[in-house]
N, C-alpha and C. Protein backbone atom coordinates (compact mmCIF):
# COMPACT_ATOMS: atom_id res chain seq x y z
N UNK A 1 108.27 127.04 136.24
CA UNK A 1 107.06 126.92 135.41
C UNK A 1 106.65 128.30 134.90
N UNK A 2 106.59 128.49 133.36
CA UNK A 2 106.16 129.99 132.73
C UNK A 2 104.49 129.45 132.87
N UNK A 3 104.15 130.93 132.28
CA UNK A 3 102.68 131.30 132.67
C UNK A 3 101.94 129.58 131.77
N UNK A 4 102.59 129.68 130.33
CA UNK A 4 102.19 128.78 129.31
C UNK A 4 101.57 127.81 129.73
N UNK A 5 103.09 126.93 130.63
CA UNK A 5 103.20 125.86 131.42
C UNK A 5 101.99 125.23 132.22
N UNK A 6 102.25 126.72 132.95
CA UNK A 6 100.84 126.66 134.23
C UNK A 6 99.60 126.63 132.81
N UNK A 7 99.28 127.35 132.42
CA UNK A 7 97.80 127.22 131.81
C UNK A 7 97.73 125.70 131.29
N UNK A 8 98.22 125.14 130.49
CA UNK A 8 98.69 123.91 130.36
C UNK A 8 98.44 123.02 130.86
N UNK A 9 98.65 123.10 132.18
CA UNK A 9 98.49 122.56 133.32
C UNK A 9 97.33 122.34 133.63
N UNK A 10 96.43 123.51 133.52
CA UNK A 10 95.47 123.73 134.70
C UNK A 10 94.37 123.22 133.15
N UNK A 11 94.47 123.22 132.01
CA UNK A 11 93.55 122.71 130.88
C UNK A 11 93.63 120.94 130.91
N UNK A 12 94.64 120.54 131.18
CA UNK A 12 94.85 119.29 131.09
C UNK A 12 94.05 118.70 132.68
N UNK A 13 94.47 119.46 133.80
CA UNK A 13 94.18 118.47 134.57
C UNK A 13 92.67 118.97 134.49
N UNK A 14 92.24 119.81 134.58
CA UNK A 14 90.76 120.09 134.08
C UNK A 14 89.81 119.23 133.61
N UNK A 15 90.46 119.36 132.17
CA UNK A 15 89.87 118.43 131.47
C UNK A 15 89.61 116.99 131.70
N UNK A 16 90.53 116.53 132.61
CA UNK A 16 90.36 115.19 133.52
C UNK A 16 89.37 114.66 134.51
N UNK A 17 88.68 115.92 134.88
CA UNK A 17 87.88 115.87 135.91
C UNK A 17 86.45 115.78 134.65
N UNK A 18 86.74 117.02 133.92
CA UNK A 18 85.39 117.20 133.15
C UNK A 18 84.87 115.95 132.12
N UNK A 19 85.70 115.59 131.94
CA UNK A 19 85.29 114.57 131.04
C UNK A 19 85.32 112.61 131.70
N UNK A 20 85.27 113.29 132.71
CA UNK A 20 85.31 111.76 133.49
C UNK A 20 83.59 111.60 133.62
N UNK A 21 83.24 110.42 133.31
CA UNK A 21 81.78 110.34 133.30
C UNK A 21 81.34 110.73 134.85
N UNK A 22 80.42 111.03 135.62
CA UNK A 22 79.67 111.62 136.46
C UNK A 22 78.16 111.82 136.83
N UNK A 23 78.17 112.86 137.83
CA UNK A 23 76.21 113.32 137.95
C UNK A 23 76.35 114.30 137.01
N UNK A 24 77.06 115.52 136.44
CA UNK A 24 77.05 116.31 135.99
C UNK A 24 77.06 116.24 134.68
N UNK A 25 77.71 115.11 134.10
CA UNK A 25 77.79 114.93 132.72
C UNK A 25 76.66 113.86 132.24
N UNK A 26 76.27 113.04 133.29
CA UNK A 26 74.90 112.52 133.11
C UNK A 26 73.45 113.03 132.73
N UNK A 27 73.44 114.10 133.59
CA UNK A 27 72.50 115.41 133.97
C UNK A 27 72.61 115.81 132.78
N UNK A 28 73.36 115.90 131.98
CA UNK A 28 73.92 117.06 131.02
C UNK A 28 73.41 116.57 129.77
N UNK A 29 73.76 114.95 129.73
CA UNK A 29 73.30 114.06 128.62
C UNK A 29 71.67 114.28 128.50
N UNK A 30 71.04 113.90 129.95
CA UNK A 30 69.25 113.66 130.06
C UNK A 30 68.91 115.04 129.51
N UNK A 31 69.05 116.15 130.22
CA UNK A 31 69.03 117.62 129.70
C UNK A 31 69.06 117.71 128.26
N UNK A 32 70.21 117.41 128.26
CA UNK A 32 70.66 117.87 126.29
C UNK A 32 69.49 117.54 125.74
N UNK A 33 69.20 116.25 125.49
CA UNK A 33 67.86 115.75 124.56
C UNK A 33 66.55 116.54 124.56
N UNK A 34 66.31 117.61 125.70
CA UNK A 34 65.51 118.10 125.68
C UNK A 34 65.92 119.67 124.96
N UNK A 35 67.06 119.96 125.59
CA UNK A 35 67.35 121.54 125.32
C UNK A 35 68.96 121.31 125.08
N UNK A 36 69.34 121.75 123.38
CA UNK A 36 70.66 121.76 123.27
C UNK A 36 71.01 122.68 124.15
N UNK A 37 70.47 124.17 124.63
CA UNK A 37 71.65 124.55 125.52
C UNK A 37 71.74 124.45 126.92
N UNK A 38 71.43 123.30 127.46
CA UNK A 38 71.17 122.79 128.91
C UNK A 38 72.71 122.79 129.10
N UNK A 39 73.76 122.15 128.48
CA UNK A 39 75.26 122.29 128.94
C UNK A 39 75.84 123.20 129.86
N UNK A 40 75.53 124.21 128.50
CA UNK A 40 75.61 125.50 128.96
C UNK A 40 75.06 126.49 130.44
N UNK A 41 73.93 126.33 130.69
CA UNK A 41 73.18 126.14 132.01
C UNK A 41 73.55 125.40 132.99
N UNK A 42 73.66 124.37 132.99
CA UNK A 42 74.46 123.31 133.87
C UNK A 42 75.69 124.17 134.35
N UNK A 43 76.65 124.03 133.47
CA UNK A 43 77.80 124.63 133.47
C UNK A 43 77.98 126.14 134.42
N UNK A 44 76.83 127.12 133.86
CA UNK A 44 76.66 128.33 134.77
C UNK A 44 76.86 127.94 136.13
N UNK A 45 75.53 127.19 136.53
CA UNK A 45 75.28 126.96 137.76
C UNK A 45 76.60 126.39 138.60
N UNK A 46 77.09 125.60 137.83
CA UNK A 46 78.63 124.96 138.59
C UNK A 46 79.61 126.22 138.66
N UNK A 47 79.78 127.14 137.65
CA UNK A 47 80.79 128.18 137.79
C UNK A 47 80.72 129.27 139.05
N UNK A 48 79.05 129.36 139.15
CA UNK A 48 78.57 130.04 140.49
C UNK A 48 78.92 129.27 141.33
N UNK A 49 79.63 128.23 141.79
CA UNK A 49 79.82 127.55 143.01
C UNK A 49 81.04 127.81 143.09
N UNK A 50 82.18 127.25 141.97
CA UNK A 50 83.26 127.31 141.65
C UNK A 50 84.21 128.37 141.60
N UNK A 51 83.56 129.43 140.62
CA UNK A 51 84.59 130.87 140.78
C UNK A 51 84.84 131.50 142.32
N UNK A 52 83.37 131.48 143.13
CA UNK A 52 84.40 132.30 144.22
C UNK A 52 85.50 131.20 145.56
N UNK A 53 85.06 129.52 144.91
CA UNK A 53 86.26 129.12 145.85
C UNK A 53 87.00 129.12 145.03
N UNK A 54 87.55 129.43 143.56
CA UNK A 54 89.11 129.62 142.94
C UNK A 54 89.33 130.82 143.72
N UNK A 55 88.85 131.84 143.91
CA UNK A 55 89.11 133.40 144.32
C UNK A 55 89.23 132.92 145.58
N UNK A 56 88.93 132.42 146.74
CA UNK A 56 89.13 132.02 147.85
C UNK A 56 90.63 131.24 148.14
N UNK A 57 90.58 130.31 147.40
CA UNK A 57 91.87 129.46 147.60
C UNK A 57 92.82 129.99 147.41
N UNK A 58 92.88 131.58 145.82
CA UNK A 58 94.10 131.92 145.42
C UNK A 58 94.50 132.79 146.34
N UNK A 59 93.14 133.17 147.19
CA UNK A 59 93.80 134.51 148.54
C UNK A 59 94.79 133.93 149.45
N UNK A 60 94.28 132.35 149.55
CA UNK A 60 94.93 131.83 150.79
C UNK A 60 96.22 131.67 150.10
N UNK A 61 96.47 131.08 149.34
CA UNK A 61 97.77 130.66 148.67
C UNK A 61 98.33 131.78 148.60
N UNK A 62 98.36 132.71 148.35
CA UNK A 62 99.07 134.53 148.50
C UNK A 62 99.91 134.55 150.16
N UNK A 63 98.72 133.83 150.96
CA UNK A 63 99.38 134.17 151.50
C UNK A 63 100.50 133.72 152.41
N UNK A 64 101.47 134.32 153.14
CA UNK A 64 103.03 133.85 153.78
C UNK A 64 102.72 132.54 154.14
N UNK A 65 103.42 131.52 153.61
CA UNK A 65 103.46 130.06 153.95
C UNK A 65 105.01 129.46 153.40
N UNK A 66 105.62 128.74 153.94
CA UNK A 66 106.37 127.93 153.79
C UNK A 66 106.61 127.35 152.31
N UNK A 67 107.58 127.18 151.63
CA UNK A 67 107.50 126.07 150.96
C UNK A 67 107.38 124.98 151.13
N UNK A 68 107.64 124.52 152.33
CA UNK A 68 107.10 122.89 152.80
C UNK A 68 105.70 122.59 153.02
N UNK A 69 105.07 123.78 153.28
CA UNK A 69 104.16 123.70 153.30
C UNK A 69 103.01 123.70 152.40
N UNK A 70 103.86 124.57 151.20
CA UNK A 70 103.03 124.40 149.89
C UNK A 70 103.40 123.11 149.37
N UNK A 71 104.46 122.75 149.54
CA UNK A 71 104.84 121.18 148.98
C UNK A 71 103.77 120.19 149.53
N UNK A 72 103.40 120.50 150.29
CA UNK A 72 102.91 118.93 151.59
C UNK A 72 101.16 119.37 150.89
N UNK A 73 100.74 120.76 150.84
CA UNK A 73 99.70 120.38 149.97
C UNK A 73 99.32 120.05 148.47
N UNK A 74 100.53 120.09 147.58
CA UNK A 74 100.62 119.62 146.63
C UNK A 74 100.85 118.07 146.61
N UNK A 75 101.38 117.63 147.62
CA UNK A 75 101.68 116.52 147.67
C UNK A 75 100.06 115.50 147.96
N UNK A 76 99.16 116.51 148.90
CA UNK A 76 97.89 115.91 148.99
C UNK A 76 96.78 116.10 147.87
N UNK A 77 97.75 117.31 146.60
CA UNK A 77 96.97 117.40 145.58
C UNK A 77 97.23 115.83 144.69
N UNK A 78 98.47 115.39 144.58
CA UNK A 78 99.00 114.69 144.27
C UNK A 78 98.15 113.04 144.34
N UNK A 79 97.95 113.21 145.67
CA UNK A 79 97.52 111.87 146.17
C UNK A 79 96.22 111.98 146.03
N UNK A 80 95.23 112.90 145.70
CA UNK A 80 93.86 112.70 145.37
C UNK A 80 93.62 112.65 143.94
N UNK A 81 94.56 113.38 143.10
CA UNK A 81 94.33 113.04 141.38
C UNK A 81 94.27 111.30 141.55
N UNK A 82 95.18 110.97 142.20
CA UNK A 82 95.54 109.43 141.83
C UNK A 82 94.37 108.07 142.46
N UNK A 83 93.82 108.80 143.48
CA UNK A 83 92.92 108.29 144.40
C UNK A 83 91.53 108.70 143.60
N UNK A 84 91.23 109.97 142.67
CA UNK A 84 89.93 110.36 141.67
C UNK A 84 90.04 109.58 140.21
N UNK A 85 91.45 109.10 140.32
CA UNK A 85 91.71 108.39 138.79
C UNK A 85 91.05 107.01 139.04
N UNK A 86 91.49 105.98 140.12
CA UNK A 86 90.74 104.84 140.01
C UNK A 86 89.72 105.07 140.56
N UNK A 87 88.62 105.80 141.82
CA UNK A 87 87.64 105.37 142.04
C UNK A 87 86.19 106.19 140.66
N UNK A 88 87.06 107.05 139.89
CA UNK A 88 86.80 107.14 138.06
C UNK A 88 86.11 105.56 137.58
N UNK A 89 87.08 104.46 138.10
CA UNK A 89 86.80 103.65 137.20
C UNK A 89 85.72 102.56 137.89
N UNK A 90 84.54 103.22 138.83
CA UNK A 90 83.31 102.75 139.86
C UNK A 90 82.52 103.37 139.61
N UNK A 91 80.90 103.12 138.95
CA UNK A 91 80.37 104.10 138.27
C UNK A 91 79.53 104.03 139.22
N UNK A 92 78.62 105.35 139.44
CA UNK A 92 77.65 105.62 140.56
C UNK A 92 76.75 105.88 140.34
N UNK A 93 75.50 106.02 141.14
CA UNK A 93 74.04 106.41 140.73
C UNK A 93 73.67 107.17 140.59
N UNK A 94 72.93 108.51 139.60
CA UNK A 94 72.70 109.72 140.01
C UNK A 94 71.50 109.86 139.61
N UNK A 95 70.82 110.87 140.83
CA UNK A 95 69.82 111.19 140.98
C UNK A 95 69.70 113.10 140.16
N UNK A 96 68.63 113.18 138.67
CA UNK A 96 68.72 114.14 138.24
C UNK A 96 68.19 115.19 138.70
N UNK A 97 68.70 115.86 138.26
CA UNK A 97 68.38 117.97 138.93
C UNK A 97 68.63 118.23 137.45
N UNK A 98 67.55 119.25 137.74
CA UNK A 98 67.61 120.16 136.18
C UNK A 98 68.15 121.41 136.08
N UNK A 99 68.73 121.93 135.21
CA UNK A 99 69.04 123.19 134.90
C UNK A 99 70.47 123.80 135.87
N UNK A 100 69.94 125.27 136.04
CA UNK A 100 71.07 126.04 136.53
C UNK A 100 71.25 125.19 138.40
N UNK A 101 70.08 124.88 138.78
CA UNK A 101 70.29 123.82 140.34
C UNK A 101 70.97 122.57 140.15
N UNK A 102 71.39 121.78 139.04
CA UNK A 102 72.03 120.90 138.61
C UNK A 102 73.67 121.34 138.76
N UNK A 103 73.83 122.54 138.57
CA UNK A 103 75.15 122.85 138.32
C UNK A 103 75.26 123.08 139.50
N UNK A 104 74.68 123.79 140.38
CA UNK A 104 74.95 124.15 141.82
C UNK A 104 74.62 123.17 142.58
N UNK A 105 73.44 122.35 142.93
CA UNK A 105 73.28 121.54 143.61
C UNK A 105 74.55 120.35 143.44
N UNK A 106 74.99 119.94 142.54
CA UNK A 106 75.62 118.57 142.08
C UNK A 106 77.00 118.93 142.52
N UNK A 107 77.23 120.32 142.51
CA UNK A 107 79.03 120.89 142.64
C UNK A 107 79.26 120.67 144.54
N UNK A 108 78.08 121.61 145.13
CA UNK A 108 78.55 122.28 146.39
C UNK A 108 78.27 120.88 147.02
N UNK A 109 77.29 119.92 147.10
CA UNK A 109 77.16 119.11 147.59
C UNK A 109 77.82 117.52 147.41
N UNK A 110 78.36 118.01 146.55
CA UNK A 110 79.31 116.71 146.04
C UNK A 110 80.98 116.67 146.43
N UNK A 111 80.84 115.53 147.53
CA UNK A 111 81.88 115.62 148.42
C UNK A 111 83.37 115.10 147.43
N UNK A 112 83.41 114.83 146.85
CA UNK A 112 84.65 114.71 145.08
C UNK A 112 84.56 115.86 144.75
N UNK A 113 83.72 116.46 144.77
CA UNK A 113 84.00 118.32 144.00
C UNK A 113 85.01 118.73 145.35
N UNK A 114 84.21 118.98 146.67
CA UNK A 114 84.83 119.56 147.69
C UNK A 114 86.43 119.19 147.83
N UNK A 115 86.55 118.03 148.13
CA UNK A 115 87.85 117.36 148.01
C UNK A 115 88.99 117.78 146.82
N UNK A 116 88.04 117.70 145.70
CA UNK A 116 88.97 117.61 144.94
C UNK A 116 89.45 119.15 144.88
N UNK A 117 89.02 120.70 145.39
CA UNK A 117 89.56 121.78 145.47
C UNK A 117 90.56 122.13 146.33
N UNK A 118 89.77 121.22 147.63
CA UNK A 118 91.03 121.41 148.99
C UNK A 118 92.54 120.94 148.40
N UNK A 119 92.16 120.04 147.34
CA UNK A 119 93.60 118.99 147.63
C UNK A 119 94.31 119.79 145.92
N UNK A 120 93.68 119.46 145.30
CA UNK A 120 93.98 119.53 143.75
C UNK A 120 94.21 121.01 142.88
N UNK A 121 92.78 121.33 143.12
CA UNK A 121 92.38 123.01 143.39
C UNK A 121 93.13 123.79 144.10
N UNK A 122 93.36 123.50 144.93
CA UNK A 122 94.47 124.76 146.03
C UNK A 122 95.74 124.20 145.66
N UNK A 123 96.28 123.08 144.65
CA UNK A 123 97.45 123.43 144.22
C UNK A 123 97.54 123.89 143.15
N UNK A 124 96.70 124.02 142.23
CA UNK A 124 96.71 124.92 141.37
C UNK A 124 96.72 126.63 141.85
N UNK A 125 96.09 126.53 142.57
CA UNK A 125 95.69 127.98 142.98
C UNK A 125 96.76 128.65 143.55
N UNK A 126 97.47 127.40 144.10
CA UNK A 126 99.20 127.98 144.48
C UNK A 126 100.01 128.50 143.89
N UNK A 127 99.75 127.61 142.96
CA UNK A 127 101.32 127.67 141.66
C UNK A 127 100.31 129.33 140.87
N UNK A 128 99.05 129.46 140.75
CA UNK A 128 98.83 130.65 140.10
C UNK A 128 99.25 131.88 140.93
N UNK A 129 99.64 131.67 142.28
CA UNK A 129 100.27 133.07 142.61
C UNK A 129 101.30 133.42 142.33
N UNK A 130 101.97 132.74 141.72
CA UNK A 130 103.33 132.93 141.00
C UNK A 130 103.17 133.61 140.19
N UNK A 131 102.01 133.57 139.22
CA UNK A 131 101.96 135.06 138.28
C UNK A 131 100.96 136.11 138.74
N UNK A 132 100.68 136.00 139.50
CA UNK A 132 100.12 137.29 140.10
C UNK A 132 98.13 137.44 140.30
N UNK A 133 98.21 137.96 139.93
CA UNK A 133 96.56 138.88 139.31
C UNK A 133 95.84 137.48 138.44
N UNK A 134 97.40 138.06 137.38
CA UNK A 134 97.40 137.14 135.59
C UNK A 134 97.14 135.96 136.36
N UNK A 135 97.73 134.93 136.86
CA UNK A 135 97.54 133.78 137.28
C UNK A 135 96.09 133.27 137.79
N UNK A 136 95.75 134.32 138.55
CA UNK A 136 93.95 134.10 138.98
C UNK A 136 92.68 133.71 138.24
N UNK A 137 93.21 134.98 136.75
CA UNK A 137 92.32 135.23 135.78
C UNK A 137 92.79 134.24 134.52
N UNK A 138 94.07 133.43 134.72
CA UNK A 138 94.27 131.83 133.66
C UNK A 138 93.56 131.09 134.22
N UNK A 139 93.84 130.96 135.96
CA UNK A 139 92.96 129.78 136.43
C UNK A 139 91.31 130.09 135.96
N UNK A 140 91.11 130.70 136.87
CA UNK A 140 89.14 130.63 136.48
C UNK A 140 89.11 130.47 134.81
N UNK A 141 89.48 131.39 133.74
CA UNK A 141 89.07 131.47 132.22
C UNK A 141 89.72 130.35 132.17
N UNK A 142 90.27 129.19 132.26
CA UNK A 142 90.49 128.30 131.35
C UNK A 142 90.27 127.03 132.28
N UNK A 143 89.80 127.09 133.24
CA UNK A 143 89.46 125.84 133.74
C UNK A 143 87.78 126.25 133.68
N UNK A 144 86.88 127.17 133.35
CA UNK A 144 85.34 127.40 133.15
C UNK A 144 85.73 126.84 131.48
N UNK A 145 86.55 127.46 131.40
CA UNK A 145 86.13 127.10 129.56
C UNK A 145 86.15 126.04 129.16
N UNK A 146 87.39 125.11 129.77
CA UNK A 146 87.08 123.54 129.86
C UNK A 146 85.41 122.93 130.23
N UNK A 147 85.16 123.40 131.41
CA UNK A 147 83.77 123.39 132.00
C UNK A 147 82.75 123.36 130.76
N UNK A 148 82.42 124.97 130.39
CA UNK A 148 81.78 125.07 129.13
C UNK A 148 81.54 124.60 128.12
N UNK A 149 82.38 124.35 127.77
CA UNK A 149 82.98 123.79 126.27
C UNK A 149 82.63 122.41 125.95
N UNK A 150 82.85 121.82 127.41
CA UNK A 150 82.79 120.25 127.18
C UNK A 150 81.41 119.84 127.12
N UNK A 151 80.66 120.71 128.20
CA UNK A 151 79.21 120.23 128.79
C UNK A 151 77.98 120.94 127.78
N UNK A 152 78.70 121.70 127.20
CA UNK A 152 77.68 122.78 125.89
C UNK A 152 77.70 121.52 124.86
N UNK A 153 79.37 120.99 124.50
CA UNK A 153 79.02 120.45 123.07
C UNK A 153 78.52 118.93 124.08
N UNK A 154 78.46 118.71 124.62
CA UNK A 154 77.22 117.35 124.81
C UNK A 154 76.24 117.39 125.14
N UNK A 155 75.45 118.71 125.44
CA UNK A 155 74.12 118.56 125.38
C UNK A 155 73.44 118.94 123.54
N UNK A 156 74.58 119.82 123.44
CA UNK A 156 74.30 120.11 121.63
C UNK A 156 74.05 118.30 121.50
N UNK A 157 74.81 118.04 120.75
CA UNK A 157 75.13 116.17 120.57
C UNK A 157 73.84 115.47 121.10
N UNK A 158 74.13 115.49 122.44
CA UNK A 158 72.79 114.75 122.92
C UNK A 158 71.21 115.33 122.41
N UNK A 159 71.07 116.61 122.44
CA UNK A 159 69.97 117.08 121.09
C UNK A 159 69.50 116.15 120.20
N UNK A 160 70.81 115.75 119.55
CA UNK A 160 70.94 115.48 117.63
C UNK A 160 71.13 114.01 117.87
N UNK A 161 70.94 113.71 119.41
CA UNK A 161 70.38 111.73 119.63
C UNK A 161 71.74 111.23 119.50
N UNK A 162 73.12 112.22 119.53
CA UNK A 162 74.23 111.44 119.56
C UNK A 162 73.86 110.15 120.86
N UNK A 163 74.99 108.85 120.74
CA UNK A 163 75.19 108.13 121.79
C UNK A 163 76.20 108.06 122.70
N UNK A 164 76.64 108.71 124.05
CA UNK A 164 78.36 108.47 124.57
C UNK A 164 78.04 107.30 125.16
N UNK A 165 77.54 106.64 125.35
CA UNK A 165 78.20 105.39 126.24
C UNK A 165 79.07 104.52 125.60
N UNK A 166 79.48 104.39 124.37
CA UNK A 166 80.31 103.90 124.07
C UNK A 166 81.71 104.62 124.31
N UNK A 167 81.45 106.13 124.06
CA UNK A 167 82.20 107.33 124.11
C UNK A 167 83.23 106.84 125.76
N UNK A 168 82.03 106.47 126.68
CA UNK A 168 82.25 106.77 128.07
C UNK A 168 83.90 106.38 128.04
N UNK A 169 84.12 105.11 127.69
CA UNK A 169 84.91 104.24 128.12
C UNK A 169 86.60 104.71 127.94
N UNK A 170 86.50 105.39 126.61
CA UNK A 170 87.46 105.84 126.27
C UNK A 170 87.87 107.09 126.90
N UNK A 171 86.75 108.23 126.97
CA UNK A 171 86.57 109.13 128.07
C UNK A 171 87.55 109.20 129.30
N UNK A 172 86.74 107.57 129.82
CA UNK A 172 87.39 107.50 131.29
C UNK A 172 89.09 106.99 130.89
N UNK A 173 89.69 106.30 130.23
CA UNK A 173 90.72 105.84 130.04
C UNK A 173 91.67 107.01 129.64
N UNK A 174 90.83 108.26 128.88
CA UNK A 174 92.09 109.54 129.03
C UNK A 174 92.10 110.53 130.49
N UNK A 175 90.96 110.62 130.71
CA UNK A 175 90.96 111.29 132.09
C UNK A 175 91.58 110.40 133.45
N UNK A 176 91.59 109.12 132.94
CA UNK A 176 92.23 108.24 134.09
C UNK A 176 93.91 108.37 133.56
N UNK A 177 94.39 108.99 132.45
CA UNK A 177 95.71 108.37 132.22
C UNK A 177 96.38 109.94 132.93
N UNK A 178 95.41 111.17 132.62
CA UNK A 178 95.78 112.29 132.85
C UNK A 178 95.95 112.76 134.27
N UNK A 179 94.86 112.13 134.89
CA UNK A 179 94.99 112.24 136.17
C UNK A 179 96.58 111.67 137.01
N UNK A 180 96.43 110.48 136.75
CA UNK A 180 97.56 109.48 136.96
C UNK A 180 98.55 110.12 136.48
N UNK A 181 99.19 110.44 135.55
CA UNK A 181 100.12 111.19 135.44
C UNK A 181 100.18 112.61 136.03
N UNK A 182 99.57 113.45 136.81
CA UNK A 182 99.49 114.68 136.78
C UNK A 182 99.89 114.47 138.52
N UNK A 183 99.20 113.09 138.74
CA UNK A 183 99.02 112.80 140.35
C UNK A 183 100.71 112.55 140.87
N UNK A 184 101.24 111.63 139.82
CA UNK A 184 102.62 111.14 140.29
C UNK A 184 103.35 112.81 139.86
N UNK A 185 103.02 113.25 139.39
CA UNK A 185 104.16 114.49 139.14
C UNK A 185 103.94 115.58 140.21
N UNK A 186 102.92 115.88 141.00
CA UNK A 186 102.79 116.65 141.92
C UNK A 186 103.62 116.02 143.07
N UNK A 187 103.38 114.58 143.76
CA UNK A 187 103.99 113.89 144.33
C UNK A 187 105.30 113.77 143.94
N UNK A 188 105.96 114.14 142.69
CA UNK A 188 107.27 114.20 143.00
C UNK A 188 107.77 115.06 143.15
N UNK A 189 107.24 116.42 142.60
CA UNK A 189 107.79 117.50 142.72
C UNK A 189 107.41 118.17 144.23
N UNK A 190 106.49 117.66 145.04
CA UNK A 190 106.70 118.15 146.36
C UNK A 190 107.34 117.32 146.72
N UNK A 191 107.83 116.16 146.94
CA UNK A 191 108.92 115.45 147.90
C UNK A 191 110.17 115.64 147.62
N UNK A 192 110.41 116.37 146.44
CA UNK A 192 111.60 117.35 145.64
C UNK A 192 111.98 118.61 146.78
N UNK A 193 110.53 119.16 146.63
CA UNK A 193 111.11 120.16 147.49
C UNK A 193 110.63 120.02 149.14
N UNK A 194 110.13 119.39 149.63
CA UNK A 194 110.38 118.89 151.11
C UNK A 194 111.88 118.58 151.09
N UNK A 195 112.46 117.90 150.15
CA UNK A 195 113.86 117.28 150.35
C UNK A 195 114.97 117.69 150.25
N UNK A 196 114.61 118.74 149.26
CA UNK A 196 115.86 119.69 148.54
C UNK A 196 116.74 118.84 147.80
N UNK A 197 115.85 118.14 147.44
CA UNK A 197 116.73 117.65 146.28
C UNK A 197 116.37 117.73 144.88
């Protein structure tokens, strides 16, 4: 896998998480209508939770481990994309928080955020020690910018009285196809290399 690959990677499955309807993108909608740049805020507050466990995970992944062992947690990255893709398709209740505590409260305490770094997150964070430094600084800048990007232009939108719930559906049907695919390919490529084959 070149650097490309990996960034690639880490935008797509990103984007799977971010655009899967949620508390955060809910939050983001109620917000918007009041303040186009609530996204943006939101978003902060989640990156303060987020950047120092990418910097955490990529230390651990640095360091001396097995390839079976990086396999077997890719393989549990594997099995939670696929396990976040259908319970995606069970919508839940959320209780709103405003502002920059929305982004932090909704991240650190939200046991799908946690999960999904141990399992998903730390295989990304793996495969970024392969390029070094560079690899650290693709992961965080392009999985925040996904972050950003997505949650800025829907509170803009939600401002200007756009509607997503129709949006939602389709939403969930690419982040469910991305996941699902991203899930079976981790799972094969670690039982590849558990197997040596």
């Amino acid at each position: 896998m070149g650097i490309a690959s990996f960034i690639a990677t880490v935008i797509f499955i990103s984007l799977s998480g971010v655009l899967m309807p949620g508390p955060l993108l809910a939050t983001t909608l109620a917000e918007g209508r009041k303040n186009r740049f609530a996204g943006l805020v939101i978003a902060s507050g989640h990156a303060m939770v987020e950047v120092p466990i990418i910097i955490f995970l990529f230390t651990v992944g640095r360091m001396e481990m097995g390839n079976e062992i990086k396999a077997i947690i890719g393989l549990a990255g594997g099995v939670a994309l696929i396990y976040f893709a259908f319970s995606a398709l069970h919508e839940r209740e959320v209780k709103m928080i405003k502002g920059l505590l929305a982004g932090i409260v909704m991240s650190s305490l939200n046991p799908y955020f946690i999960m999904w770094w141990l399992t998903v997150g730390f295989t990304l964070a793996i495969k970024a020690t392969l390029f070094g430094f560079a690899g650290l600084i693709a992961l965080i800048i392009f999985h925040e910018m996904c972050d950003f990007t997505w949650y800025g232009f829907v509170s803009i939108a939600a401002s200007r009285g756009a509607k997503f719930r129709k949006m939602e559906k389709i939403l969930l049907s690419i982040s469910f196809s991305i996941m699902l695919f991203f899930g079976i390919y981790f799972i094969y490529d670690s039982i590849r290399v558990i197997t040596g084959i």
